[in-house]
Protein backbone atom coordinates (compact mmCIF):
# COMPACT_ATOMS: atom_id res chain seq x y z
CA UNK A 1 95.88 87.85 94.94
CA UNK A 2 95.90 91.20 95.53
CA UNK A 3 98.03 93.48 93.45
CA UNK A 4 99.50 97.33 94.14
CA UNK A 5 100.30 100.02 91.17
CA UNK A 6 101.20 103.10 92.01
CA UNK A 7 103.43 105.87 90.64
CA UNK A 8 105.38 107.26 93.20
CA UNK A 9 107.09 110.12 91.48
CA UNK A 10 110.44 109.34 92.98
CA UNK A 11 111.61 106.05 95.46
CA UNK A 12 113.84 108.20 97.67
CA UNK A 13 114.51 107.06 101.42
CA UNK A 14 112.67 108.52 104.29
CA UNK A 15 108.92 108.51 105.09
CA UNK A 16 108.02 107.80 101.62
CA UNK A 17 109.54 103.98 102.22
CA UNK A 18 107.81 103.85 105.04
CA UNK A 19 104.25 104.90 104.08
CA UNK A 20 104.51 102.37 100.89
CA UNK A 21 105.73 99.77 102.80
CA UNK A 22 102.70 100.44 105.40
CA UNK A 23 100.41 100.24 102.52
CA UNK A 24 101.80 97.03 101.22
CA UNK A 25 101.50 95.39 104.99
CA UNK A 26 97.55 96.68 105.35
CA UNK A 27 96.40 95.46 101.66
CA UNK A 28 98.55 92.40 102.50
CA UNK A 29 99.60 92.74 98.93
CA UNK A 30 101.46 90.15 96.76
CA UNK A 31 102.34 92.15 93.49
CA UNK A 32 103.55 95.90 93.66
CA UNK A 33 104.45 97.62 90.81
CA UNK A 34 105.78 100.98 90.69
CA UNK A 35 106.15 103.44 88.06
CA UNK A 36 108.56 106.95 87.92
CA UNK A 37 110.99 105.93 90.34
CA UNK A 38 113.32 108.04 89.28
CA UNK A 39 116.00 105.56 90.66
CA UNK A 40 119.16 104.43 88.34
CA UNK A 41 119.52 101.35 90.75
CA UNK A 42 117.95 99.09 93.40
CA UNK A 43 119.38 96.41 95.62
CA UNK A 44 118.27 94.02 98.36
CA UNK A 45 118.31 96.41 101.05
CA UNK A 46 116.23 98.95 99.47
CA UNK A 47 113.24 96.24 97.62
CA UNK A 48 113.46 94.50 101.75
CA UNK A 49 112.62 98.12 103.06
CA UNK A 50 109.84 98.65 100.78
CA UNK A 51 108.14 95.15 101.02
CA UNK A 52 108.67 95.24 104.70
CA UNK A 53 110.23 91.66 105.22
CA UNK A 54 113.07 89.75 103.36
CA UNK A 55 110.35 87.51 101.49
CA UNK A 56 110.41 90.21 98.11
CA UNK A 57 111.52 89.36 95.03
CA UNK A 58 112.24 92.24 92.71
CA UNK A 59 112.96 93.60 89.46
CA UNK A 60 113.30 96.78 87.71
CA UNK A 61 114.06 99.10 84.63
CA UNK A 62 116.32 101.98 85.44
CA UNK A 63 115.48 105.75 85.13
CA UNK A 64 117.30 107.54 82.64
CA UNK A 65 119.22 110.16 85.17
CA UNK A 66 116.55 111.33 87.61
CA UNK A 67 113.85 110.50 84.79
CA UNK A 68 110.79 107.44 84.50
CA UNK A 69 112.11 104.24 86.09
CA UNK A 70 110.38 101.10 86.87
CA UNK A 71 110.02 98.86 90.24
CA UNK A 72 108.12 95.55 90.46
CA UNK A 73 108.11 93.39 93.50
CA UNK A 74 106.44 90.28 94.09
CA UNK A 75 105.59 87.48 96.73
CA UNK A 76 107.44 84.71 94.75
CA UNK A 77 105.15 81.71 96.72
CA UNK A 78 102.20 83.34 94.96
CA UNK A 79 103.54 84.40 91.69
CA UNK A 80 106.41 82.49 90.51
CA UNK A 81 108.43 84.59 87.89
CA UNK A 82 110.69 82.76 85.81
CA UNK A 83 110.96 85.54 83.05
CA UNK A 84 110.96 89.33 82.69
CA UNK A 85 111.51 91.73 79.17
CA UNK A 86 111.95 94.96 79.83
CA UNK A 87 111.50 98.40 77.67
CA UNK A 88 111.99 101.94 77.90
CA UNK A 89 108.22 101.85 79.03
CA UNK A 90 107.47 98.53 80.82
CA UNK A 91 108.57 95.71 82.99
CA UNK A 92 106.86 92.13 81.73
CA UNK A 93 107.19 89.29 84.84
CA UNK A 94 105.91 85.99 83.15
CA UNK A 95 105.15 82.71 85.31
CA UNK A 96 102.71 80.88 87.41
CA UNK A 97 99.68 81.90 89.44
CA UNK A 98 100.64 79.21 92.11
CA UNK A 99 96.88 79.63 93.20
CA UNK A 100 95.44 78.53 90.05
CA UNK A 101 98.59 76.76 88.33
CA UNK A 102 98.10 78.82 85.30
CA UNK A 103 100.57 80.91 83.13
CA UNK A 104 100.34 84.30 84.07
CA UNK A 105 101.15 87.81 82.70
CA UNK A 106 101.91 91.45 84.49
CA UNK A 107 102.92 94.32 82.47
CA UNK A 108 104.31 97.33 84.82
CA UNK A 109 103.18 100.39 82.19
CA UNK A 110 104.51 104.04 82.40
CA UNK A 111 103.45 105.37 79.02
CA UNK A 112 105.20 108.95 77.54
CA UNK A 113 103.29 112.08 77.90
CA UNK A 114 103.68 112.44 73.83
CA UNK A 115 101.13 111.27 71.32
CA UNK A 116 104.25 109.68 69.25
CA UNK A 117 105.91 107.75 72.09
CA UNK A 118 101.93 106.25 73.31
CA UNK A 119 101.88 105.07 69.94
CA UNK A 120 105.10 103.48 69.21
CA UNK A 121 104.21 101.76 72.84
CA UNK A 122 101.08 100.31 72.24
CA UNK A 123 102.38 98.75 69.21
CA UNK A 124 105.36 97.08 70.93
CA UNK A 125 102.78 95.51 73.58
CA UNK A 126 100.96 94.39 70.62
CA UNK A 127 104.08 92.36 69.23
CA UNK A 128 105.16 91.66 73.36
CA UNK A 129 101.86 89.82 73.70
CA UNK A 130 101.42 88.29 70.43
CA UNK A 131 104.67 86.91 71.02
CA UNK A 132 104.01 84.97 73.80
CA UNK A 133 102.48 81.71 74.84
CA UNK A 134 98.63 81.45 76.35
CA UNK A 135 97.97 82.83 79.54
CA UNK A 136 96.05 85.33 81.82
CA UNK A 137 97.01 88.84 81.15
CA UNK A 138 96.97 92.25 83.31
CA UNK A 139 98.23 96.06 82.13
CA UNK A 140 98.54 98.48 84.98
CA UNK A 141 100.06 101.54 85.51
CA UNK A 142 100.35 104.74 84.79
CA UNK A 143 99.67 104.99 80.75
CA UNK A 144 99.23 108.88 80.45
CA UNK A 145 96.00 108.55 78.51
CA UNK A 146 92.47 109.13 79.07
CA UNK A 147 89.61 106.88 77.85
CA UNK A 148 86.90 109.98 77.12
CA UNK A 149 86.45 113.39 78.05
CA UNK A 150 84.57 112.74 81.26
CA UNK A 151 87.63 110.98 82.61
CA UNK A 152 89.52 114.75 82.84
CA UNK A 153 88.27 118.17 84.87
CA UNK A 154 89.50 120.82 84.31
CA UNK A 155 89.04 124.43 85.26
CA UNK A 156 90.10 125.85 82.22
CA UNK A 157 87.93 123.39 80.12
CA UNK A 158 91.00 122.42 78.29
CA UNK A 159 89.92 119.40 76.13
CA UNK A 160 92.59 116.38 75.68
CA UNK A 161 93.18 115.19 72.09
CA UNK A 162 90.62 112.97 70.72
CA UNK A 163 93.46 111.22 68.70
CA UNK A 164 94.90 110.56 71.81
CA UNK A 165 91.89 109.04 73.53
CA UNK A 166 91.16 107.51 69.87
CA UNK A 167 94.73 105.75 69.85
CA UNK A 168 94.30 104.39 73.36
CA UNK A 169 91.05 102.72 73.24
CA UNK A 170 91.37 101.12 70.04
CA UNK A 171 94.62 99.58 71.46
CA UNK A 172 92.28 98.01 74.31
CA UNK A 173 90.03 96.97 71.66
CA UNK A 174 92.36 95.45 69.68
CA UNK A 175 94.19 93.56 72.93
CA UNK A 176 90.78 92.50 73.46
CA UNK A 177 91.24 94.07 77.54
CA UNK A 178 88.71 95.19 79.60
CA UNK A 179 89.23 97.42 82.42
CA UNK A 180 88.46 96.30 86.16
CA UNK A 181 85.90 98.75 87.72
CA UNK A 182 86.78 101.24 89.87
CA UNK A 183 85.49 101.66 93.79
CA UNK A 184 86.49 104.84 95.21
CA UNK A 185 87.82 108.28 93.01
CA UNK A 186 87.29 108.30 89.26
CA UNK A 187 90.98 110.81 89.41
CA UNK A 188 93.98 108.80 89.98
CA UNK A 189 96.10 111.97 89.40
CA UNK A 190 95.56 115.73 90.54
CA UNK A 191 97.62 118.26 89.90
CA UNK A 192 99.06 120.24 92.98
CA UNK A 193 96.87 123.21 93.03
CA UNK A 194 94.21 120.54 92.32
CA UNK A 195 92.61 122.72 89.39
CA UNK A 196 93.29 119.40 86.85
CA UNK A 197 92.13 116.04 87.50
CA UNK A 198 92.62 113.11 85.63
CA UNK A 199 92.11 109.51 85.33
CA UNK A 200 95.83 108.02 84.40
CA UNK A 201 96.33 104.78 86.31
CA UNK A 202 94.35 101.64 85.60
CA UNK A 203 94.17 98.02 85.35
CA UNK A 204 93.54 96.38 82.28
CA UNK A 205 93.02 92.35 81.92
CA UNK A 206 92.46 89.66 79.62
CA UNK A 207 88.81 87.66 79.16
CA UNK A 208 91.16 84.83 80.43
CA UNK A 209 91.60 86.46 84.09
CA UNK A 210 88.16 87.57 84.67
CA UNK A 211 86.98 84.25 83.88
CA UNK A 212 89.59 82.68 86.60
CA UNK A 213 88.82 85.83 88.37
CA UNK A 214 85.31 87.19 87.99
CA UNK A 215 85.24 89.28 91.43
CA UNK A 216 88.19 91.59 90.73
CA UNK A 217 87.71 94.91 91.48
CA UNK A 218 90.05 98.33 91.47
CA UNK A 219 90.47 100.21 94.62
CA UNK A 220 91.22 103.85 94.66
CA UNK A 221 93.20 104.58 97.46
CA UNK A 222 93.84 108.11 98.98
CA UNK A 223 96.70 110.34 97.94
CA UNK A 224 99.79 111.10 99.75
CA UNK A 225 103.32 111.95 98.59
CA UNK A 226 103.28 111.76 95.05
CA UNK A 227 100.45 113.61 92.99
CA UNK A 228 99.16 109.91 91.92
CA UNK A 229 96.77 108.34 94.21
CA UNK A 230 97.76 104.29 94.76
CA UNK A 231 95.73 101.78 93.71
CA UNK A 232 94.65 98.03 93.83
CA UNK A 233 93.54 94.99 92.32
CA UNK A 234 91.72 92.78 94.31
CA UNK A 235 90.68 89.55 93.97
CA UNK A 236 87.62 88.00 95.87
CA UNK A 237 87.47 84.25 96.80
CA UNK A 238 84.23 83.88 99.15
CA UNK A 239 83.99 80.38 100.91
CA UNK A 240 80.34 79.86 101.69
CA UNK A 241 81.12 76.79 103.11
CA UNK A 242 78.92 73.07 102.45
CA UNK A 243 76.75 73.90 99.28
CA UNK A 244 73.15 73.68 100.51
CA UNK A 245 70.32 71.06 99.76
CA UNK A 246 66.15 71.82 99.49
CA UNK A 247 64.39 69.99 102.20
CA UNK A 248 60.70 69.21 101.89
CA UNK A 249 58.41 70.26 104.91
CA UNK A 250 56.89 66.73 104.85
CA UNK A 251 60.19 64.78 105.29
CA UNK A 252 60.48 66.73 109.02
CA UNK A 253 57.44 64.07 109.41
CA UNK A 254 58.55 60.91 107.91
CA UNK A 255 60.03 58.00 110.55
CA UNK A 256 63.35 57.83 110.57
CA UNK A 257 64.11 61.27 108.79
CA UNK A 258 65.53 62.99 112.14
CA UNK A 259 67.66 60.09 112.86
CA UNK A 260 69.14 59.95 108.82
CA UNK A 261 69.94 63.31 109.11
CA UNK A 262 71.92 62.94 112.13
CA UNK A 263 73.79 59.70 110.69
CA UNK A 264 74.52 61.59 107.86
């Protein structure tokens, strides 16, 4: 499974459809989830034009006028979504990892800027997740919020407030989430003039999925229209083929061994 997040600051037509939708086809992704679409509205025709065939299933949370706005669409013979809740903040899809045949969770994130709104979200995802059944979890998207000071540079030194950082990670501790690794740029959001850097869009699972998914790992991907860079979840499944046996040297000598083997 291989999942997209990626805040696109604004799903207008054009060559931004077509660069997503490009992306999608290369990463051969199943799950992408967008965040600050700044769209009121989406239909068939526009989800078909992103995903790049008429396979997509879709769902979304409307912007309020030309502000936030959230897009998720999904390969539904992979991930078969029989429920979404939506907020101000997040899109939930609930169903089955067809793969695995397990119950599976994906939370579409695009936190406020404000210290008061992070709050009053990571306690609703507290209630949204203790109110649902077992399962394999993942949080992505953009959540505004830094994990330590290391994770911003700036020019001006300007610190970020430690309540802030403080809020965030004891929400991860307390969702008992760990964050998939990142390959590629720490920065998942630069600022035009490129004098502020900062590390905004993650992935964040459950023990659950990196125990049906130890290999996952987060791929940076290069910036382009929006001043977020895209990123991905990927999930590894390596077939090494026939496990292999230990063969003792003196067997190559024993009468019959050549022919057993060959049976066999």
């Amino acid at each position: 499974m291989i999942i997209l997040s990626y805040n696109s600051r604004g799903l207008g037509r054009g060559v931004k459809w077509a660069a997503i939708r490009r992306t999608i086809i290369k990463n051969k992704v199943d799950i992408a989830c967008f965040q600050e679409t700044k769209r009121e509205s989406f239909n068939k025709g526009i989800c078909q034009a992103i995903w790049g065939d008429s396979a997509a299933a879709w769902d979304y949370v409307p912007s309020i006028q030309a502000s936030g706005g959230l897009l998720c669409l999904w390969n539904n013979s992979v991930f078969e979504v029989d429920n979404t809740v939506k907020g101000c903040n997040y899109l939930l899809l609930e169903g089955k990892c067809v793969d695995i045949n397990q119950r599976m969770f994906v939370v579409n994130i695009y936190a406020p800027c404000d210290l008061a709104g992070k709050r009053l979200l990571w306690d609703e995802l507290k209630q949204l997740r203790t109110s649902k059944p077992p399962g394999i979890w993942c949080f992505l998207g953009d959540f505004n919020s830094i994990r330590n000071q290391e994770e911003r540079h700036s020019l001006s030194q300007s610190r970020v407030d430690p309540s802030s950082i403080s809020d965030f990670n004891t929400w991860i501790s307390e969702m008992d989430l760990q964050e998939i690794k990142c390959v590629g740029s720490t920065y998942t959001w630069i600022r035009p003039n490129a004098r502020v850097k900062s590390r905004l869009d993650r992935f964040l699972v459950s023990e659950q999925w990196l125990l049906s998914w130890p290999d996952s790992s987060h791929f940076t991907l290069p910036r382009d229209f929006s001043d977020h860079c895209p990123i991905i979840l990927q999930i590894k499944k390596v077939d090494w083929g026939p496990k292999p046996f230990r063969v003792a040297d003196w067997w190559l000598h024993q009468k019959g061994y050549q022919r057993l083997v060959r049976q066999t």
